[in-house]
N, C-alpha and C. Protein backbone atom coordinates (compact mmCIF):
# COMPACT_ATOMS: atom_id res chain seq x y z
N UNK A 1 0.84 -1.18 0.00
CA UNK A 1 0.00 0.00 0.00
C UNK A 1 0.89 1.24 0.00
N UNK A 2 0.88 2.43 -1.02
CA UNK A 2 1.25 3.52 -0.91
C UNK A 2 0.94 4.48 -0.07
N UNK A 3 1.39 4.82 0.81
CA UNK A 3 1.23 6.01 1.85
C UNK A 3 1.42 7.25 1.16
N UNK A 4 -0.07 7.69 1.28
CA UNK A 4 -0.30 9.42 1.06
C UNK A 4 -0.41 9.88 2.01
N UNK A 5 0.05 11.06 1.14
CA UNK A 5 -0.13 12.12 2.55
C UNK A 5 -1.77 11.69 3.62
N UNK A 6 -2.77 12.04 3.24
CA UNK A 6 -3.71 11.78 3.80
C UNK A 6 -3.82 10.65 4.43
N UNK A 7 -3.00 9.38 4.31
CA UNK A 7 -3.15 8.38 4.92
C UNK A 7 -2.02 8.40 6.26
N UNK A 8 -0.98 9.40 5.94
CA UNK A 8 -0.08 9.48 7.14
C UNK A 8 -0.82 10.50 8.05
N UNK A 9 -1.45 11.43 7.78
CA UNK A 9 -2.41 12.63 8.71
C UNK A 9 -2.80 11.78 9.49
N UNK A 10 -4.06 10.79 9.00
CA UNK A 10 -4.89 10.20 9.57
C UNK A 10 -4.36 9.06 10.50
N UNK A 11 -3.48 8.55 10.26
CA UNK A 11 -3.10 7.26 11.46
C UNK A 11 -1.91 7.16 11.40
N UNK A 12 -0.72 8.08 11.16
CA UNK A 12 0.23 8.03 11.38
C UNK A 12 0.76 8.36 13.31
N UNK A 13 -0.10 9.09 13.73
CA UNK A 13 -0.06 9.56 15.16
C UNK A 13 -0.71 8.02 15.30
N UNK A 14 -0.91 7.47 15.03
CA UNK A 14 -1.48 6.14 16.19
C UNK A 14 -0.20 4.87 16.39
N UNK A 15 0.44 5.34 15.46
CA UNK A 15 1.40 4.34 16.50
C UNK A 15 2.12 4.77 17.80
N UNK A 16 2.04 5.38 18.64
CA UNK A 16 2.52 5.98 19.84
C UNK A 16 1.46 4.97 20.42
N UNK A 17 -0.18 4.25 19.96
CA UNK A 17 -0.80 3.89 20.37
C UNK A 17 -0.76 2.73 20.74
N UNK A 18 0.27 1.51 20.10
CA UNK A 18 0.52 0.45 19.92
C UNK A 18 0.17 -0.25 21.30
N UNK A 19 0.81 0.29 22.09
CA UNK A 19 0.82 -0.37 22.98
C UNK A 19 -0.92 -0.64 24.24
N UNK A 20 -1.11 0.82 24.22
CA UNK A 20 -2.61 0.74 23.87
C UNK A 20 -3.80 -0.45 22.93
N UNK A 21 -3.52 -0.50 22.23
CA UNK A 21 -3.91 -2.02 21.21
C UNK A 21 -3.62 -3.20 22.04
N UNK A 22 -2.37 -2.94 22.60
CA UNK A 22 -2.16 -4.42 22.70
C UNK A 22 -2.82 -4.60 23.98
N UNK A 23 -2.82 -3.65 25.28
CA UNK A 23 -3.89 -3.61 26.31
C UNK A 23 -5.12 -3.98 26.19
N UNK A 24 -5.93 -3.24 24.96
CA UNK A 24 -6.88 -3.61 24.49
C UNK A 24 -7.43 -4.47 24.20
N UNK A 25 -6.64 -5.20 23.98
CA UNK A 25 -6.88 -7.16 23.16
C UNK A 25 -6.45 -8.21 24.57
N UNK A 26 -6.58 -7.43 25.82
CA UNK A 26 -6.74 -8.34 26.69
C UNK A 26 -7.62 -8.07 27.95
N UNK A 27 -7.87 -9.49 28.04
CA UNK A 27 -9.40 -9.48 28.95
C UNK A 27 -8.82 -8.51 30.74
N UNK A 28 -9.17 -8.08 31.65
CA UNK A 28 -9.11 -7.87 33.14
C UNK A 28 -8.05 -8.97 33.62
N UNK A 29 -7.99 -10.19 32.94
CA UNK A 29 -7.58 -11.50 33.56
C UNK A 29 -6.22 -11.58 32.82
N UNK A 30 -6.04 -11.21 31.48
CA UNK A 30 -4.80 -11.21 30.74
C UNK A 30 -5.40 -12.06 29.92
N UNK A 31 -6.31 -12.99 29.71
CA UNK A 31 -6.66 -13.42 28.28
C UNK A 31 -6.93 -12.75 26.83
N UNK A 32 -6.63 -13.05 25.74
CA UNK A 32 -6.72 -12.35 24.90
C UNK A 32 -8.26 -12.42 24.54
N UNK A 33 -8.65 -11.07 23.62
CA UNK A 33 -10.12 -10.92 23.27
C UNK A 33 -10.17 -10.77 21.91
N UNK A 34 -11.26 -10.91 21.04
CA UNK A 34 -11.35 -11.12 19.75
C UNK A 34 -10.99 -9.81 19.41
N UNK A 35 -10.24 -9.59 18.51
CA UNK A 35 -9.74 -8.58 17.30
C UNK A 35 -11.19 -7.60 17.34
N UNK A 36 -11.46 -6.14 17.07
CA UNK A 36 -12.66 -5.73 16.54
C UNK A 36 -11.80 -5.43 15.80
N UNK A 37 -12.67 -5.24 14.51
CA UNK A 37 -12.56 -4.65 13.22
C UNK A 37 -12.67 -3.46 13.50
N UNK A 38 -12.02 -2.22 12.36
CA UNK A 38 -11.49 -1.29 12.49
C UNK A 38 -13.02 -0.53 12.42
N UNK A 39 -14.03 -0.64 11.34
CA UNK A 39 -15.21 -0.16 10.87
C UNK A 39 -16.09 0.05 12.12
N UNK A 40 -16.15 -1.14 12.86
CA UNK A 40 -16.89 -1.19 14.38
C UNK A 40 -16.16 -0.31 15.23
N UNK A 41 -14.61 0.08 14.87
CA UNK A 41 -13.74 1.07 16.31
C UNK A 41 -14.61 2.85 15.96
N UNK A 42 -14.71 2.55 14.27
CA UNK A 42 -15.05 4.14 13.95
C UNK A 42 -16.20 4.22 14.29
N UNK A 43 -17.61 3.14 13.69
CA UNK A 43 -18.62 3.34 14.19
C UNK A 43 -18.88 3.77 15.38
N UNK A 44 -18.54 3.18 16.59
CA UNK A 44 -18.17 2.99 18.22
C UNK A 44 -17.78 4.63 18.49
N UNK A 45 -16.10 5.16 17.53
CA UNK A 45 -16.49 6.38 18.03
C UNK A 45 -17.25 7.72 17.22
N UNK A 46 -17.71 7.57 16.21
CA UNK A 46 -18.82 8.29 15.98
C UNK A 46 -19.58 8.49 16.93
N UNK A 47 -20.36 7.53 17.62
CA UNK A 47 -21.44 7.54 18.11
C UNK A 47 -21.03 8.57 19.40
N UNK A 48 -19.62 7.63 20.01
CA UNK A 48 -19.15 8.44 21.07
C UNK A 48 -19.01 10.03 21.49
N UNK A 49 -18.75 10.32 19.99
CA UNK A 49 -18.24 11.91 19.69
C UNK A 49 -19.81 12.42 19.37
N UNK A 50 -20.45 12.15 18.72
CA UNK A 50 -22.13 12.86 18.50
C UNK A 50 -22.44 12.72 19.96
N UNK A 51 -22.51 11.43 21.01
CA UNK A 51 -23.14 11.83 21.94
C UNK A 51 -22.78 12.90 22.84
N UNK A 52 -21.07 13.30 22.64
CA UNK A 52 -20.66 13.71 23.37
C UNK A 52 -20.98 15.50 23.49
N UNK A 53 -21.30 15.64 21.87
CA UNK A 53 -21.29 16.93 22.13
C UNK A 53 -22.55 17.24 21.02
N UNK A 54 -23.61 16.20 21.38
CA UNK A 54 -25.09 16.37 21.07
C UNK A 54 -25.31 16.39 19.72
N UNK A 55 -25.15 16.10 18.80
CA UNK A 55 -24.61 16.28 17.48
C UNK A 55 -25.88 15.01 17.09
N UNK A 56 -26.88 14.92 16.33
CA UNK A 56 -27.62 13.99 15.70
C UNK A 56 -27.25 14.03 14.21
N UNK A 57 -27.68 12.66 13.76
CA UNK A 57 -27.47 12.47 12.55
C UNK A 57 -27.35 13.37 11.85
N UNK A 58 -28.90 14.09 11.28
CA UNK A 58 -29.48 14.99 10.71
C UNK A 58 -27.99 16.35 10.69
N UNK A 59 -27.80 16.52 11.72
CA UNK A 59 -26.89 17.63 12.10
C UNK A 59 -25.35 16.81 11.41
N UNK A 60 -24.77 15.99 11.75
CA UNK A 60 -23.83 15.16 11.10
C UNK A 60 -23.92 15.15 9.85
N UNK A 61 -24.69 15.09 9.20
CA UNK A 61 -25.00 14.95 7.41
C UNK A 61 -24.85 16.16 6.89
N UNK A 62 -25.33 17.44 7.74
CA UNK A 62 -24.89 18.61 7.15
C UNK A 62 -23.83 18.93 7.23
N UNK A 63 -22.87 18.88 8.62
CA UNK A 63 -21.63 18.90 9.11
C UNK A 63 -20.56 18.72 7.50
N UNK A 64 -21.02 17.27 7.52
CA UNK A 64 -20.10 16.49 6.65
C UNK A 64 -20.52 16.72 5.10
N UNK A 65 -21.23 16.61 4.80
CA UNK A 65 -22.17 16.83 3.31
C UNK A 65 -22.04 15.23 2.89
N UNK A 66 -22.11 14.73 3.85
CA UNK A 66 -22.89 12.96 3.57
C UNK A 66 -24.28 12.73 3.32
N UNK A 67 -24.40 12.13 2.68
CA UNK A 67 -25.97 11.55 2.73
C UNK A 67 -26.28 10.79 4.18
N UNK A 68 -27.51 11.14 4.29
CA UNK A 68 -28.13 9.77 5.63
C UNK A 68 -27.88 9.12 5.61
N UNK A 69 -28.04 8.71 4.40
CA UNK A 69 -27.67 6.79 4.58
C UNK A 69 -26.10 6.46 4.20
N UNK A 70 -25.35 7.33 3.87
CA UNK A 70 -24.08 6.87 3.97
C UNK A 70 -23.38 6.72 5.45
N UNK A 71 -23.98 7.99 6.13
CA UNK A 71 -23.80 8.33 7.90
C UNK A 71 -24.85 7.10 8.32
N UNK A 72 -25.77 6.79 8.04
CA UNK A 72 -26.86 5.16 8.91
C UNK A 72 -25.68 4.32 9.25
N UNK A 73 -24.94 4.18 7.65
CA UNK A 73 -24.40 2.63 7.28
C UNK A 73 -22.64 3.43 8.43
N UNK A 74 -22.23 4.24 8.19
CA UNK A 74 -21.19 4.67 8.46
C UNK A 74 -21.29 4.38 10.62
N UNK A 75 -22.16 4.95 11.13
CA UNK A 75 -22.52 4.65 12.29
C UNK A 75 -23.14 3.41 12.79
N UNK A 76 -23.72 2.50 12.10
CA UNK A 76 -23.59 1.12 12.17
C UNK A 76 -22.96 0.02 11.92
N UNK A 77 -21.76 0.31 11.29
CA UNK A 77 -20.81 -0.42 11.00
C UNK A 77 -20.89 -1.38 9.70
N UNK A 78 -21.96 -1.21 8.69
CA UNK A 78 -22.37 -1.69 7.78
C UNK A 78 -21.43 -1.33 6.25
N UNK A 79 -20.43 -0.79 6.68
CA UNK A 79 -20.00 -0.20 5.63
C UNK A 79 -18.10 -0.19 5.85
N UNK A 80 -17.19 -0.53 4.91
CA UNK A 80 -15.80 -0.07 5.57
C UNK A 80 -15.38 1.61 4.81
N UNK A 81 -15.74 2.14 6.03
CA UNK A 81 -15.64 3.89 5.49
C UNK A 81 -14.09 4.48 4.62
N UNK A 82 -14.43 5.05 4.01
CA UNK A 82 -12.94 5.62 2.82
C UNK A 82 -12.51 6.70 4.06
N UNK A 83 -11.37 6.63 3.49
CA UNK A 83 -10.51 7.95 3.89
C UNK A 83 -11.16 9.40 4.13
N UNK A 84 -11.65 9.57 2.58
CA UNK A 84 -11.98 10.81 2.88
C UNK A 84 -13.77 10.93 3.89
N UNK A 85 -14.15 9.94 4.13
CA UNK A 85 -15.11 10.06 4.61
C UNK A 85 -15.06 10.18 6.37
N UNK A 86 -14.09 9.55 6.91
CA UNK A 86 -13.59 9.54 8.06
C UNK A 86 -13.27 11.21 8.14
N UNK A 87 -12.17 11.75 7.25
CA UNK A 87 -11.95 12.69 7.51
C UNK A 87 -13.15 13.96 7.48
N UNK A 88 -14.00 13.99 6.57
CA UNK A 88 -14.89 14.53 6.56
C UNK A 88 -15.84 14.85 8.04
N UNK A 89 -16.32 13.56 8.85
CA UNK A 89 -16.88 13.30 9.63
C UNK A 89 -15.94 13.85 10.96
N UNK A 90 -14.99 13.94 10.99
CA UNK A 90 -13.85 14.26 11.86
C UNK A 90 -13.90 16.04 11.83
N UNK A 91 -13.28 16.85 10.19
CA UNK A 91 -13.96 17.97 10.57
C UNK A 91 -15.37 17.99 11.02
N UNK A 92 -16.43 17.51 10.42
CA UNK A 92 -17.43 18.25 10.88
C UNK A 92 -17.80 18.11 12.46
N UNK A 93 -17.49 17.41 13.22
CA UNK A 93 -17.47 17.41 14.69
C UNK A 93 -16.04 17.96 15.25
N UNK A 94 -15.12 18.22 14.39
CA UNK A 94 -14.12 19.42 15.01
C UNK A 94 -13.20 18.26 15.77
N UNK A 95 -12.86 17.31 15.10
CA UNK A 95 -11.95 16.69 16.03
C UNK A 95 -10.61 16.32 14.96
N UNK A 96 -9.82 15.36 15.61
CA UNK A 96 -8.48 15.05 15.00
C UNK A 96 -8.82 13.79 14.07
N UNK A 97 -9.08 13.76 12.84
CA UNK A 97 -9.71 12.70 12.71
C UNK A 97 -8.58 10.97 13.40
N UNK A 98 -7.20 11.11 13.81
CA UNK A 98 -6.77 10.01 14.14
C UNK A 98 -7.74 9.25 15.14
N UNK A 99 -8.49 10.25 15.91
CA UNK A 99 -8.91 10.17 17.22
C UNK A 99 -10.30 8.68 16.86
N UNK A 100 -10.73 8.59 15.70
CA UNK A 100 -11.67 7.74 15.39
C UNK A 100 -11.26 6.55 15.29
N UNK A 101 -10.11 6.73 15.03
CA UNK A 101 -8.98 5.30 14.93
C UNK A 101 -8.61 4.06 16.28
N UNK A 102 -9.15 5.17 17.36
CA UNK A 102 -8.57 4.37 18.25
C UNK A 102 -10.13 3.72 19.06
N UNK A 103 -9.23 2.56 19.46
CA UNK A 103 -9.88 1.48 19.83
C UNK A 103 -10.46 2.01 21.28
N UNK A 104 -11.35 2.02 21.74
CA UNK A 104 -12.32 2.00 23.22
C UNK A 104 -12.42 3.68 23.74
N UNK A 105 -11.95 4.52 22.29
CA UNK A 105 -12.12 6.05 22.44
C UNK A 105 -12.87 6.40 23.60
N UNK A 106 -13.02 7.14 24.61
CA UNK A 106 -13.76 7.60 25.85
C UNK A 106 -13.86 8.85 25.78
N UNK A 107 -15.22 9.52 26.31
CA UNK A 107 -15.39 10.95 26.34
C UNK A 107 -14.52 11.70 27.27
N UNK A 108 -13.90 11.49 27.77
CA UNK A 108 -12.71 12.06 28.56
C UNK A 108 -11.43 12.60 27.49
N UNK A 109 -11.24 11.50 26.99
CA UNK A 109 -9.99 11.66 25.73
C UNK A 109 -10.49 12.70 24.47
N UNK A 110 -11.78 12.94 23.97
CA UNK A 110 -12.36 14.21 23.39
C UNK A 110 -12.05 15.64 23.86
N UNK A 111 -11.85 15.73 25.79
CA UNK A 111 -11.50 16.74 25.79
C UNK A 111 -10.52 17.59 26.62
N UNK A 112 -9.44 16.20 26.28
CA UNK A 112 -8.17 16.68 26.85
C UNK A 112 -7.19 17.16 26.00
N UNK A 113 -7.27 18.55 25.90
CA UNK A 113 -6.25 19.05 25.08
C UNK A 113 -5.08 18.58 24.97
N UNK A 114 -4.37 17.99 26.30
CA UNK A 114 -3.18 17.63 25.52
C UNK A 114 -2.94 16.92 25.03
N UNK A 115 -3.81 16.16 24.84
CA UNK A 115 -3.96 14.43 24.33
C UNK A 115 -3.13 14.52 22.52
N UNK A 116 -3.12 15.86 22.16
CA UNK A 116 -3.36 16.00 20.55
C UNK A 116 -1.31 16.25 20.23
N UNK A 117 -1.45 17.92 21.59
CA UNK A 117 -0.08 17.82 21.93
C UNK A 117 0.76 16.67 22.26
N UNK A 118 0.53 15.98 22.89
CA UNK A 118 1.19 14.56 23.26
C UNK A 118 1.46 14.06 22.34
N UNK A 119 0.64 13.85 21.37
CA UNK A 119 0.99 12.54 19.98
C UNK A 119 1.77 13.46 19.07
N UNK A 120 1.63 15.13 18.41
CA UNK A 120 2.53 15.66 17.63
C UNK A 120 3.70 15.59 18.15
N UNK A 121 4.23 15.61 19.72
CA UNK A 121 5.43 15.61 19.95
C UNK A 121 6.28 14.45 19.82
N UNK A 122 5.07 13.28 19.84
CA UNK A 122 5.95 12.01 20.13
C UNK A 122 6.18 11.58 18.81
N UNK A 123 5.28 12.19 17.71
CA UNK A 123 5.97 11.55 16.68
C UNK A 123 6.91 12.64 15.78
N UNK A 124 7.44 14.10 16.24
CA UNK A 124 8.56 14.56 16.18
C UNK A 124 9.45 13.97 16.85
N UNK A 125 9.14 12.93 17.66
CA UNK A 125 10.55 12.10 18.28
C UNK A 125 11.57 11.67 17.26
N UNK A 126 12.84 11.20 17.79
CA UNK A 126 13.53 10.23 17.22
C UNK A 126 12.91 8.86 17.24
N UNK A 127 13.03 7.54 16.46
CA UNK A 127 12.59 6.57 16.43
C UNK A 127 13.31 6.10 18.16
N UNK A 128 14.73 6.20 18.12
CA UNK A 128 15.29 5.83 19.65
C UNK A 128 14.31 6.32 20.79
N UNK A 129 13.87 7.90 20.79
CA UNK A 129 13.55 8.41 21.46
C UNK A 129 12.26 7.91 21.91
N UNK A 130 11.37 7.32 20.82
CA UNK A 130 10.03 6.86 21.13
C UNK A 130 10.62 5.48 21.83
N UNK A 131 10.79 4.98 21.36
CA UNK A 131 11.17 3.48 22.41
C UNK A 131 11.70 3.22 23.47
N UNK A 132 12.29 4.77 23.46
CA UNK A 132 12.32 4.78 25.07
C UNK A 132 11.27 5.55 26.28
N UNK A 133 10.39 6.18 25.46
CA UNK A 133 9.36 6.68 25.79
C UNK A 133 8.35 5.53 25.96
N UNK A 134 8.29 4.59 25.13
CA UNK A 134 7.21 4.04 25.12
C UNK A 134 7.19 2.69 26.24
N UNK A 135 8.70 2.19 26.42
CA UNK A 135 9.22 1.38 27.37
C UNK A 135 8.95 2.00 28.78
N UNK A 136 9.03 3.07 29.06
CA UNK A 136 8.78 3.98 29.84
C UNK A 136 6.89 3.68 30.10
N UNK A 137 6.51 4.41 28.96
CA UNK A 137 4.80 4.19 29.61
C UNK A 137 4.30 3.09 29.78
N UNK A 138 4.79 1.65 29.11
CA UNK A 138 4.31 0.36 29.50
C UNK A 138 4.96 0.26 31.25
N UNK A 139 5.76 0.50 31.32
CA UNK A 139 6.40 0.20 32.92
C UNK A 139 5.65 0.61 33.64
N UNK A 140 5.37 2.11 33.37
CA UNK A 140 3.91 2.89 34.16
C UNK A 140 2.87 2.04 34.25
N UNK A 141 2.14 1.74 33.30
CA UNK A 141 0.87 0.52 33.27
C UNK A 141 0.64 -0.59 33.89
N UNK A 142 2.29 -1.16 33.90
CA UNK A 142 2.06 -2.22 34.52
C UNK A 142 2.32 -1.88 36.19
N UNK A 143 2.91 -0.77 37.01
CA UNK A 143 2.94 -0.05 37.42
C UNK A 143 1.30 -0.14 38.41
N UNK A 144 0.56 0.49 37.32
CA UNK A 144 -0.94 1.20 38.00
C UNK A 144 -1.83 -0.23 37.70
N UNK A 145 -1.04 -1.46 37.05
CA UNK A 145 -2.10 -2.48 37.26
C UNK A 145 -1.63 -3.10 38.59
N UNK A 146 -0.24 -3.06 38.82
CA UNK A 146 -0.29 -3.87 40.03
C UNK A 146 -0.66 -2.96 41.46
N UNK A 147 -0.57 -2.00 41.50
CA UNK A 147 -1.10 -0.93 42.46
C UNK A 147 -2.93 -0.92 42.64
N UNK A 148 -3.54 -1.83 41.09
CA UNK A 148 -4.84 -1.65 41.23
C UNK A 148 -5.09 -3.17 41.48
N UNK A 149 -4.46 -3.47 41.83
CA UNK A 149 -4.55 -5.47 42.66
C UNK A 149 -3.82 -5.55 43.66
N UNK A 150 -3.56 -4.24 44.50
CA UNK A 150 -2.96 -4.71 46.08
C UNK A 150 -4.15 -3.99 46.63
């Protein structure tokens, strides 16, 4: 696959996330959990981001200049959404569109400004520099899991 520009905008900041993913794909217990598909992560946060800041369909379709039923199928997961449609849907609710990308998105993470700062800096890192950053935040995690089982 050729990487365009538009395809590095959009999910190039998510690898800082990796490790995040891999949290993700395991149960409370450490068992692993089925893969979601990427279409169900965007659907999931669509919904998240309209509820968050009241936004209905109707209002989404104008936002974006989608049809209804491309936004029905796009918010139900009936569909694997294009590029530019993600991005579209991303301006029109004013967000980063990477932010749709990620897996178990929470209304908290919508409105923490630095959340955005955080990822431009880390991927002005050096490649060294992230791996040691990132060795760093897994230590933390595992850190606040064993602190959340004493």
């Amino acid at each position: 696959m050729e990487l365009t520009g538009q395809y590095l905008r959009l999910v190039y900041p998510l690898g800082w996330l990796k490790h995040l993913q891999y949290l993700s794909l395991l149960k409370p217990n450490g068992t692993a959990m089925k893969k979601r598909r990427l279409n169900q992560i965007i659907a999931e946060n669509v919904r998240t981001v309209c509820k968050k800041f009241n936004v209905n369909t109707v209002e989404l379709c104008k936002k974006t200049g989608k049809s209804p039923s491309s936004i029905s199928k796009l918010i139900n997961a009936n569909i694997e959404p294009k590029l530019d449609t993600v991005e579209a849907v991303a301006e029109g609710l004013d967000i980063e569109p990477w932010l749709l990308f990620i897996d178990h998105l929470n209304e908290s993470m919508l409105t923490e400004e630095r959340l955005t700062k955080l990822v431009n800096n880390f991927c002005a890192c050096s490649p060294e520099l992230r791996d040691t950053i990132m060795d760093y935040v897994n230590h933390m995690v595992e850190l606040e899991d064993l602190r959340k089982r004493v």
